[in-house]
N, C-alpha and C. Protein backbone atom coordinates (compact mmCIF):
# COMPACT_ATOMS: atom_id res chain seq x y z
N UNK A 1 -39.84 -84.15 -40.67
CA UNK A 1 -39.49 -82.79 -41.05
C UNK A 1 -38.04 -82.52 -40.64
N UNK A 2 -37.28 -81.78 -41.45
CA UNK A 2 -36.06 -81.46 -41.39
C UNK A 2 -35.39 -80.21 -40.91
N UNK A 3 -34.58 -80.54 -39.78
CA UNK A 3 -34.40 -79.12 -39.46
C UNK A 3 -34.14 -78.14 -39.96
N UNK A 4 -33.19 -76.85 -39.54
CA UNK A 4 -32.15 -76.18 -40.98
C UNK A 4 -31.37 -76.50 -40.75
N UNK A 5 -30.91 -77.25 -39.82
CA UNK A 5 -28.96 -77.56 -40.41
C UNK A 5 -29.29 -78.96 -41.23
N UNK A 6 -30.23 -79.14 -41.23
CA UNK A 6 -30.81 -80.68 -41.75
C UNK A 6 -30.71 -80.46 -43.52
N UNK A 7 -31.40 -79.08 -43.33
CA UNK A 7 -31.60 -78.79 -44.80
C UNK A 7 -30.78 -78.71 -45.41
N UNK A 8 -29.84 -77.78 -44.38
CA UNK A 8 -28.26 -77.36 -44.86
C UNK A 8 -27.43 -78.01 -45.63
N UNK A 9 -26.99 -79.12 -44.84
CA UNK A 9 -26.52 -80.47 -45.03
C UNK A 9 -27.03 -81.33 -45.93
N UNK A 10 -28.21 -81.63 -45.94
CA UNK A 10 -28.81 -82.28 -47.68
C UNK A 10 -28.70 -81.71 -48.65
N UNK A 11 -28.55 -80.30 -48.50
CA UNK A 11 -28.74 -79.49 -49.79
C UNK A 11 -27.09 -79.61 -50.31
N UNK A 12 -25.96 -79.02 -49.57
CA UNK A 12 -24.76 -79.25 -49.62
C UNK A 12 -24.35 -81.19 -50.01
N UNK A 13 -24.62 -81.66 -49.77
CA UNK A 13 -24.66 -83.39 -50.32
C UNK A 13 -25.12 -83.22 -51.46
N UNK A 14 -26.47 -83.13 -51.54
CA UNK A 14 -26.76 -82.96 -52.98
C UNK A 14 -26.33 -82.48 -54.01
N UNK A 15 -25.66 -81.39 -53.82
CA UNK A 15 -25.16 -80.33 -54.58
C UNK A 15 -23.43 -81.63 -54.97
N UNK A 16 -23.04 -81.69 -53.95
CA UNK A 16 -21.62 -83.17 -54.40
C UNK A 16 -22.17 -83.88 -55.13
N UNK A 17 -23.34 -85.02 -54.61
CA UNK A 17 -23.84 -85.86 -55.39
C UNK A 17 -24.02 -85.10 -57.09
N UNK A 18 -24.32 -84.22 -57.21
CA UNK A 18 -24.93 -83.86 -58.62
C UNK A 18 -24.35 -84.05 -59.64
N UNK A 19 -22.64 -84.09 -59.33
CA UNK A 19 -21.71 -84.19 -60.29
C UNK A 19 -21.68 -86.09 -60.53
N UNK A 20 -21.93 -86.42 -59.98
CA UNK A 20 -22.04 -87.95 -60.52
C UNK A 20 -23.58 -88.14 -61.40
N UNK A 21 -24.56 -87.44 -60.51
CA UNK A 21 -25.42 -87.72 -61.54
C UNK A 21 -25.45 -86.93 -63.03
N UNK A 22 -24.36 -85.66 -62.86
CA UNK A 22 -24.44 -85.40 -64.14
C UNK A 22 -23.45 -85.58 -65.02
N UNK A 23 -22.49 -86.31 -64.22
CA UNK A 23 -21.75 -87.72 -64.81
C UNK A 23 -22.54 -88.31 -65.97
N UNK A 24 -22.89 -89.47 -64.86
CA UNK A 24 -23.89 -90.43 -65.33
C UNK A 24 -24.87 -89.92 -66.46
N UNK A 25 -25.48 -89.25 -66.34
CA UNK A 25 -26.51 -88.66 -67.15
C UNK A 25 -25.82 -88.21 -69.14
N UNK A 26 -24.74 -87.03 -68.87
CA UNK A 26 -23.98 -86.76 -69.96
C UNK A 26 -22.99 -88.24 -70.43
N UNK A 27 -22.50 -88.60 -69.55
CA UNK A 27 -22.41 -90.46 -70.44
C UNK A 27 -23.43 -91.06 -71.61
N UNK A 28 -24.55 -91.92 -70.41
CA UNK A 28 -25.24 -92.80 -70.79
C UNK A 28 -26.56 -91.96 -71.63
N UNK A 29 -26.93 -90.86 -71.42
CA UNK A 29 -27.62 -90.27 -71.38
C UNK A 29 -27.92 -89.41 -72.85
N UNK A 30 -26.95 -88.47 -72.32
CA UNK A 30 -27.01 -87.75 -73.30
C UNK A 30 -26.05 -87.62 -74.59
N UNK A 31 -24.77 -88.83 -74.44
CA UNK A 31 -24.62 -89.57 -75.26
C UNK A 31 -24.90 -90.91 -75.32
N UNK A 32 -26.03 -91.20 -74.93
CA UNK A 32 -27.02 -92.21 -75.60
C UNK A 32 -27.90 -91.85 -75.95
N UNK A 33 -29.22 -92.47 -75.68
CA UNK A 33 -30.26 -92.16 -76.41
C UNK A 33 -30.95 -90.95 -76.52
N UNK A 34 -30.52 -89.33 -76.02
CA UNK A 34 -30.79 -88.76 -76.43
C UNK A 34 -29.40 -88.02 -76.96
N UNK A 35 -28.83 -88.21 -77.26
CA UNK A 35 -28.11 -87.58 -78.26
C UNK A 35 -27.93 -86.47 -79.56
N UNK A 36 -29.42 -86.78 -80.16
CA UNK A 36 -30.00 -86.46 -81.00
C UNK A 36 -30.24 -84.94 -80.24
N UNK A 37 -31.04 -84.81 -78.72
CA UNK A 37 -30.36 -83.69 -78.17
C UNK A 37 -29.10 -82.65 -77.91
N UNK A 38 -28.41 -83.72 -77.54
CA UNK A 38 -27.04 -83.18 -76.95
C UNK A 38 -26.30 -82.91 -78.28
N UNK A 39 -26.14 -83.29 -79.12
CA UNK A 39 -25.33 -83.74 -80.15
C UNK A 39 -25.01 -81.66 -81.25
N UNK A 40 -26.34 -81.19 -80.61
CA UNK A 40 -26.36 -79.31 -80.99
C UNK A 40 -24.89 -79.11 -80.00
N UNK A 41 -24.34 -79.63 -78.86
CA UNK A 41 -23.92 -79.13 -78.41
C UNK A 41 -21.96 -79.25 -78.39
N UNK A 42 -22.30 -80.18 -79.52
CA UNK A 42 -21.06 -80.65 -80.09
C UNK A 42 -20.88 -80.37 -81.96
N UNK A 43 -21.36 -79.44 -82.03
CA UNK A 43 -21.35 -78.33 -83.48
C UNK A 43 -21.12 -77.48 -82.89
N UNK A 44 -20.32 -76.68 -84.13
CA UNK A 44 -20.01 -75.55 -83.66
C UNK A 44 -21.46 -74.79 -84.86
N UNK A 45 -21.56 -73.61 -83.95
CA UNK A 45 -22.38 -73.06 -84.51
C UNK A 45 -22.43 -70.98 -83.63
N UNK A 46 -23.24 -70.04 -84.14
CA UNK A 46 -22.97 -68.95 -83.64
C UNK A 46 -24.29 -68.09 -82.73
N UNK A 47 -25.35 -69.05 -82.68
CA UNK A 47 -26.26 -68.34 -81.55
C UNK A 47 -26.14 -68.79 -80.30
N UNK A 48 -27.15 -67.86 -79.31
CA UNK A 48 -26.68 -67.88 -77.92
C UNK A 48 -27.35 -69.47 -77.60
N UNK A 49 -28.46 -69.90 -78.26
CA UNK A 49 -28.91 -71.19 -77.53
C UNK A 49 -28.84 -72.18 -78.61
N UNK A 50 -29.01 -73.38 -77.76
CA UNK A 50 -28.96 -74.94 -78.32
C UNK A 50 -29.88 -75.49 -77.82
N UNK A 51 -29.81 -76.85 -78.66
CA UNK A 51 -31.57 -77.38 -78.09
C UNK A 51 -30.62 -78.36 -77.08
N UNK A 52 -29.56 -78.67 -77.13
CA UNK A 52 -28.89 -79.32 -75.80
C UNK A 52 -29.61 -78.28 -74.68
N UNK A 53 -29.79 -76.92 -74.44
CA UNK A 53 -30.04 -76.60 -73.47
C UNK A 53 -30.92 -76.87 -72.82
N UNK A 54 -32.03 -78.16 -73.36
CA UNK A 54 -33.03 -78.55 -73.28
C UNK A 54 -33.02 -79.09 -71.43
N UNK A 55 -31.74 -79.77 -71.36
CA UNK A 55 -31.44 -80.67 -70.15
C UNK A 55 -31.08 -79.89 -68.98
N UNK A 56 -31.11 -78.50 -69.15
CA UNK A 56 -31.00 -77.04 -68.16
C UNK A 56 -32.42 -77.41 -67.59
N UNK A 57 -32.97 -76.90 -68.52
CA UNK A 57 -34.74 -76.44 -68.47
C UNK A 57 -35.22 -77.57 -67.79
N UNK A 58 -34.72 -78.71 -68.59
CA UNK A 58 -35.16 -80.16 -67.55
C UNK A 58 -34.67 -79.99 -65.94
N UNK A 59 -33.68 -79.99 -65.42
CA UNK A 59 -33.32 -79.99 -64.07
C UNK A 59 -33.72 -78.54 -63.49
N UNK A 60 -33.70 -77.70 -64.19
CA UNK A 60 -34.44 -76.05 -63.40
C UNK A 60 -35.28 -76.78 -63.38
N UNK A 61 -36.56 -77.16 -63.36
CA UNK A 61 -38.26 -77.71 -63.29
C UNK A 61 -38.36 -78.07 -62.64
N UNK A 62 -37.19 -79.37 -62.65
CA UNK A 62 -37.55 -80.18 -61.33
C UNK A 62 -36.75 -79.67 -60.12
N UNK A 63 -35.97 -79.13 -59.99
CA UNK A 63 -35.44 -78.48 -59.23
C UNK A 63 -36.57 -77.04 -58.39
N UNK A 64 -36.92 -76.41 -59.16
CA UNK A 64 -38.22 -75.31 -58.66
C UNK A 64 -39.33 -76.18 -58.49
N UNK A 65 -39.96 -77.38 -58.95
CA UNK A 65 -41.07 -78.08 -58.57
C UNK A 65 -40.88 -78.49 -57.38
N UNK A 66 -39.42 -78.95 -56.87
CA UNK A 66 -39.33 -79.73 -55.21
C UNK A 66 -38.91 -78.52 -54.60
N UNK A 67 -38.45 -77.43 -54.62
CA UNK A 67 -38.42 -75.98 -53.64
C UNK A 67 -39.99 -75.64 -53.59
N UNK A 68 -40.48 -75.48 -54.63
CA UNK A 68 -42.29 -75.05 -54.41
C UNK A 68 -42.53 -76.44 -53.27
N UNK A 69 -42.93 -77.30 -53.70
CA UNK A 69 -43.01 -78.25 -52.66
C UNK A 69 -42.69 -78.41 -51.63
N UNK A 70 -41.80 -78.51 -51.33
CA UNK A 70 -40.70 -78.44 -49.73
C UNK A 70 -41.06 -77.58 -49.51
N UNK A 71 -41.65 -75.86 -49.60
CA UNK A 71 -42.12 -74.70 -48.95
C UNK A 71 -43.58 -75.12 -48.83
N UNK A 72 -44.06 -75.44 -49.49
CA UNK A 72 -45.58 -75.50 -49.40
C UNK A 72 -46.21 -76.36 -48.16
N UNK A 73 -45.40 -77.62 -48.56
CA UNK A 73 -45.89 -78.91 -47.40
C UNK A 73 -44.56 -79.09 -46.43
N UNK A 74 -44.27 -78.60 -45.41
CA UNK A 74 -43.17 -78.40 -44.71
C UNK A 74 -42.71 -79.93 -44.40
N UNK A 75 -43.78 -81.16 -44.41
CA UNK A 75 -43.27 -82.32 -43.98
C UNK A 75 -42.72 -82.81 -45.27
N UNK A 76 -42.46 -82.35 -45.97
CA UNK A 76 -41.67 -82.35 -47.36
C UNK A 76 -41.00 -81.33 -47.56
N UNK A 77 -40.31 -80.83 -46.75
CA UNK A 77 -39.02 -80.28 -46.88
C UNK A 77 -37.91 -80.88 -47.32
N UNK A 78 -37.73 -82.14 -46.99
CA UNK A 78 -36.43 -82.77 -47.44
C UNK A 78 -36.31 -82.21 -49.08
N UNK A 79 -37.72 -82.55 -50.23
CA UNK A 79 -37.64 -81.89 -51.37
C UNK A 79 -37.00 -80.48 -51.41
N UNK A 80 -37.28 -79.30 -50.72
CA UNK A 80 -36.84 -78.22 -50.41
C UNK A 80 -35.35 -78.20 -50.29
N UNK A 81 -34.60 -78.99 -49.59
CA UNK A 81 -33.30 -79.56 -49.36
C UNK A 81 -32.51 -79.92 -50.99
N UNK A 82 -33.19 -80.90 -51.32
CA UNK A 82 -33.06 -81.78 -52.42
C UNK A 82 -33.12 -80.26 -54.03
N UNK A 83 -34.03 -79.81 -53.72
CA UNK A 83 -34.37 -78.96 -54.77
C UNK A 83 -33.10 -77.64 -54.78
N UNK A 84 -32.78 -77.14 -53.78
CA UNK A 84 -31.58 -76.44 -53.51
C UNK A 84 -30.25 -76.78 -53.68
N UNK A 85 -30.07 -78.27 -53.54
CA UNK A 85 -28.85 -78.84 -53.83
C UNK A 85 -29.06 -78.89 -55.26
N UNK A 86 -30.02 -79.25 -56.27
CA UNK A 86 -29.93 -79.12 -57.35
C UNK A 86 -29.11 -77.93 -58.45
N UNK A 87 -29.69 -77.17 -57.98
CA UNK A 87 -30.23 -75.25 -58.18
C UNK A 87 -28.77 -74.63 -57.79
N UNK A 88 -27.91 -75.08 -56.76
CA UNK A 88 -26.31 -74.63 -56.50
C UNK A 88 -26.13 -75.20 -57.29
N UNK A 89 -25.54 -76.34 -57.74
CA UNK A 89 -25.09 -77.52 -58.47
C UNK A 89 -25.49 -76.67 -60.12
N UNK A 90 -26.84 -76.71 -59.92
CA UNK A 90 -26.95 -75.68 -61.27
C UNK A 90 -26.36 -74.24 -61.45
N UNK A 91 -25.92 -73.31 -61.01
CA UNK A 91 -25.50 -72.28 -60.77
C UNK A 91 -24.09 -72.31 -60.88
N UNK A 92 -23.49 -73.64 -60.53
CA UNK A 92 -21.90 -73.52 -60.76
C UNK A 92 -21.71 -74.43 -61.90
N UNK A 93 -22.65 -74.99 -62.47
CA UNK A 93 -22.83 -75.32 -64.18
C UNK A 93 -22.79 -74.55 -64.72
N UNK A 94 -23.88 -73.48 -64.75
CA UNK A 94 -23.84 -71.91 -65.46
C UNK A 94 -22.77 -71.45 -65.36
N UNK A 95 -22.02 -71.33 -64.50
CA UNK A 95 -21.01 -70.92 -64.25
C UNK A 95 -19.62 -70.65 -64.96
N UNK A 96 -19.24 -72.21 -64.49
CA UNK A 96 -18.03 -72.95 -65.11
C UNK A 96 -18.59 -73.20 -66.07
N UNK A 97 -19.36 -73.83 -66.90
CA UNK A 97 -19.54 -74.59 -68.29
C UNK A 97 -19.70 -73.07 -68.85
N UNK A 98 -20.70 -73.33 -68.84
CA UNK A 98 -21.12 -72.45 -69.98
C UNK A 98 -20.97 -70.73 -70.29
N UNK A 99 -20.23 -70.32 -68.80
CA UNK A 99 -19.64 -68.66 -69.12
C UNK A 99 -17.89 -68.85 -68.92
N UNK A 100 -17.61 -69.47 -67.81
CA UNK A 100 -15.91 -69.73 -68.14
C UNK A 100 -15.19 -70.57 -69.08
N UNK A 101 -16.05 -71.93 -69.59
CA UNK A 101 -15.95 -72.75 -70.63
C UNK A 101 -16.00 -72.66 -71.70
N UNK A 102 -17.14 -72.37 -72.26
CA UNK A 102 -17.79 -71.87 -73.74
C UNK A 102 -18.01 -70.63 -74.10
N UNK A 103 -17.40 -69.93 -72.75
CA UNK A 103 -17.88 -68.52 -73.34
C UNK A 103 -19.38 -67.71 -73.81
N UNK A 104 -20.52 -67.99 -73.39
CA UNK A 104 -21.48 -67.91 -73.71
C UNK A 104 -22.10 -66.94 -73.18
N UNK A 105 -21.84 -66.13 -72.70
CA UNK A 105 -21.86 -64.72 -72.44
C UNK A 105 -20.47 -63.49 -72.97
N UNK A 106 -20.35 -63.56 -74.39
CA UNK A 106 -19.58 -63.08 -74.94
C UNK A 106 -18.57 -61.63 -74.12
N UNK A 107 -19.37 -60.71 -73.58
CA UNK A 107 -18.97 -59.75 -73.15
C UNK A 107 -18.04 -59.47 -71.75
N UNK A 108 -18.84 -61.11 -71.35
CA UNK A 108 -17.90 -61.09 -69.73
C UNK A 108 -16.26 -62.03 -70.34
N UNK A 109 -15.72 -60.93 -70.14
CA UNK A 109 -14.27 -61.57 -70.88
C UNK A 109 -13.31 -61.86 -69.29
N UNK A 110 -13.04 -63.23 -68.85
CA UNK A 110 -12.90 -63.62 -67.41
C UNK A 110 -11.81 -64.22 -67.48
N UNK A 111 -10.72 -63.33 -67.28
CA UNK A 111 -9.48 -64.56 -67.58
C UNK A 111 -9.21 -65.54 -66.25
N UNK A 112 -8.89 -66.85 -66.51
CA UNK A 112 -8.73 -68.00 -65.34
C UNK A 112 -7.20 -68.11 -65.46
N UNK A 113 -6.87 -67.78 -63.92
CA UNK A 113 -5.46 -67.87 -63.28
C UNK A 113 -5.44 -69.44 -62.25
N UNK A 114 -6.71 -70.04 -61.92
CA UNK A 114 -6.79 -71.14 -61.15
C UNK A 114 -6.12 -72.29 -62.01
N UNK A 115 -5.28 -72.90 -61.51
CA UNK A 115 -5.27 -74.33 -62.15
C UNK A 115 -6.25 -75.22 -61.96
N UNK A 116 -7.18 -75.42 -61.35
CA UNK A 116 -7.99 -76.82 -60.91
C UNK A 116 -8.92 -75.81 -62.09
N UNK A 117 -9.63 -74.53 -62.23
CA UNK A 117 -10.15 -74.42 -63.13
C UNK A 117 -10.25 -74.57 -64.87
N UNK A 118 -8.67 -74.05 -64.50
CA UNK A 118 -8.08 -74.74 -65.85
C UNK A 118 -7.80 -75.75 -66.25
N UNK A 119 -7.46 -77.23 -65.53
CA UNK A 119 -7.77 -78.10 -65.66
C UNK A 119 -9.50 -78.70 -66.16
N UNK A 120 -9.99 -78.05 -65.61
CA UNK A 120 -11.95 -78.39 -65.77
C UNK A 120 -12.22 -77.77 -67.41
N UNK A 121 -11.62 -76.77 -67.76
CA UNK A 121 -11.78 -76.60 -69.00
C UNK A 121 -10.53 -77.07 -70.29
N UNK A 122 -9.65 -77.21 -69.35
CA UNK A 122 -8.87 -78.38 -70.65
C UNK A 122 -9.49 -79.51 -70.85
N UNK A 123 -9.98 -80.74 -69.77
CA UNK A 123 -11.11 -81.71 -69.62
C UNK A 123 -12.29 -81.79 -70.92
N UNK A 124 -12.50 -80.31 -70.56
CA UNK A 124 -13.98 -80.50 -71.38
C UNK A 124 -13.56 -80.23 -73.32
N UNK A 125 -12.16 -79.26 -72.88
CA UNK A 125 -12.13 -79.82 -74.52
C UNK A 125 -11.85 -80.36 -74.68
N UNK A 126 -11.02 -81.52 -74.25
CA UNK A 126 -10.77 -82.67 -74.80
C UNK A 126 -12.25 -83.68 -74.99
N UNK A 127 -13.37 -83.40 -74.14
CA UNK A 127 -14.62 -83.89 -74.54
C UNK A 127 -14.72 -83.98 -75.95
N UNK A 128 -14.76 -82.50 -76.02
CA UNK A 128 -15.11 -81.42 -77.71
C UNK A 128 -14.46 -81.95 -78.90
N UNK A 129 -13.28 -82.74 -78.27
CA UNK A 129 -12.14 -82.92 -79.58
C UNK A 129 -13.26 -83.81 -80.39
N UNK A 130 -14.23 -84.72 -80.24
CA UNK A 130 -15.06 -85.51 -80.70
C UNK A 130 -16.13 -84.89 -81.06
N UNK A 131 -16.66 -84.81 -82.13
CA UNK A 131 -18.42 -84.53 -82.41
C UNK A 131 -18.74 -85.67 -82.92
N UNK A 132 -19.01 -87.15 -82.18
CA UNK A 132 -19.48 -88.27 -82.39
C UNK A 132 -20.52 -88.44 -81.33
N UNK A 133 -21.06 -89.26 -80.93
CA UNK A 133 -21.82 -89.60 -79.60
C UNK A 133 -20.95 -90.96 -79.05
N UNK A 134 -20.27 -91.62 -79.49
CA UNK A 134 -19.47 -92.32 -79.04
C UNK A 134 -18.03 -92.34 -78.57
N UNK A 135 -17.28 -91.10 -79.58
CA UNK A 135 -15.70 -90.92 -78.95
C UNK A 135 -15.51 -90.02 -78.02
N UNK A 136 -16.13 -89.71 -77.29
CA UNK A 136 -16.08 -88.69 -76.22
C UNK A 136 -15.14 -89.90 -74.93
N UNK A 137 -14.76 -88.54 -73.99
CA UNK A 137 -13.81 -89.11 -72.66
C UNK A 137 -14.20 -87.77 -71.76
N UNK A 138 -14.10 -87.27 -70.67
CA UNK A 138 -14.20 -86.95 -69.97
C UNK A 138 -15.74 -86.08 -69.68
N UNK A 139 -16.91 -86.79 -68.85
CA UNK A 139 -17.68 -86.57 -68.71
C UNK A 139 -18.35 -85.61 -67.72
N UNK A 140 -17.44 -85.47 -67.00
CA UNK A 140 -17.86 -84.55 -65.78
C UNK A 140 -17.66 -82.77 -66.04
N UNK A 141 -18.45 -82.25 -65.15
CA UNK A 141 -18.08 -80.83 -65.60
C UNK A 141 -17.48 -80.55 -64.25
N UNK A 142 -17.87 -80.74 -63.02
CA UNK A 142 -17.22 -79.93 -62.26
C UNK A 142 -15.73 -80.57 -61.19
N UNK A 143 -15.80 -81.53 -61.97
CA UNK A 143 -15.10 -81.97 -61.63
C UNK A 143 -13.91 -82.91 -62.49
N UNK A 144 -12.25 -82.69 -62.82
CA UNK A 144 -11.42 -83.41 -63.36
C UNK A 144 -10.61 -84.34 -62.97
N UNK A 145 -9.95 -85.32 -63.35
CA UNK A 145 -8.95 -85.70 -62.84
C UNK A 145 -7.54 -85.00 -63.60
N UNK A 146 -6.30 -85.54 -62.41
CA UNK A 146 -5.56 -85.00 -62.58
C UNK A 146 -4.77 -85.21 -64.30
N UNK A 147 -4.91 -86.30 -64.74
CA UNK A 147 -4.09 -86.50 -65.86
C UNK A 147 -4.80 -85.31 -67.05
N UNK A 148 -5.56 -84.43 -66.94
CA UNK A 148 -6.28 -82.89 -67.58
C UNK A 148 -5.36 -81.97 -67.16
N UNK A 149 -4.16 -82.27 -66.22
CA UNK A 149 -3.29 -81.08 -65.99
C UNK A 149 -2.78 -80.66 -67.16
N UNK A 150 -2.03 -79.77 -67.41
CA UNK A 150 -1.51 -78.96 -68.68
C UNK A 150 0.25 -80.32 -68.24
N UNK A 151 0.47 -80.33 -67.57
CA UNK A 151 2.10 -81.56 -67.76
C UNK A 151 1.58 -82.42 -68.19
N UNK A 152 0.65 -83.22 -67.47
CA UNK A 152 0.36 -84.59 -68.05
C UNK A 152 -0.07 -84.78 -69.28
């Protein structure tokens, strides 16, 4: 069983780790074999949802299935840990992607003065410049490298 700074600390790791797995995942993943998913999310089109949002709903689940868990059976807390690092990690997806990025809450009009933010959304359009499942480049959301600066 895990303490709370125990929890603290896994949950905060996790929440780092997430961006590689959702690296990894939007790579191999979701431009691979499900694509056929993701691929709504590289049309342009004018309603609020996509069936890409499918891969939200996927990680909320499992994310609330290991917080129910980790509360329920306390010697499985680490899930509790694990499930929270998800759930931040998700929250600054919502966030950045899909209300400072895409705009998907039309009304919150948010102008970005950050450069590292603005970098994260120059990144992702250059994703966008492609609606293939193969010519895509920059996979990460919360994270860019520097050559996404507006000089480089």
């Amino acid at each position: 069983m895990l303490s709370i700074w125990q929890i603290i600390l896994v949950s905060i790791l996790t929440t780092l780790c997430m961006e590689g797995v959702a690296w990894f995942t939007h790579k191999y993943v979701m431009h691979g074999f499900l694509w056929f998913l993701h691929k709504s999310h590289h049309t342009n089109h004018n309603h609020l949802l996509e069936v890409n949002d499918i891969f939200a709903l996927f990680f909320s689940v499992q994310s609330m299935a290991m917080i129910i868990i980790g509360i329920t059976y306390p010697e499985w807390n680490i899930l509790l840990a694990l499930g929270v690092g998800i759930s931040l990690y998700g929250i600054m997806y919502a966030v950045f992607h899909d209300i400072l990025t895409h705009n998907r809450i039309p009304f919150l009009k948010i102008k970005i003065e950050n450069a590292y933010l603005k970098r994260i959304i120059r990144a992702h359009g250059v994703h966008h410049r492609s609606h293939k499942k193969k010519d895509s480049e920059a996979f990460g959301f919360l994270y860019a490298p520097k050559k996404y600066n507006r000089n480089n």
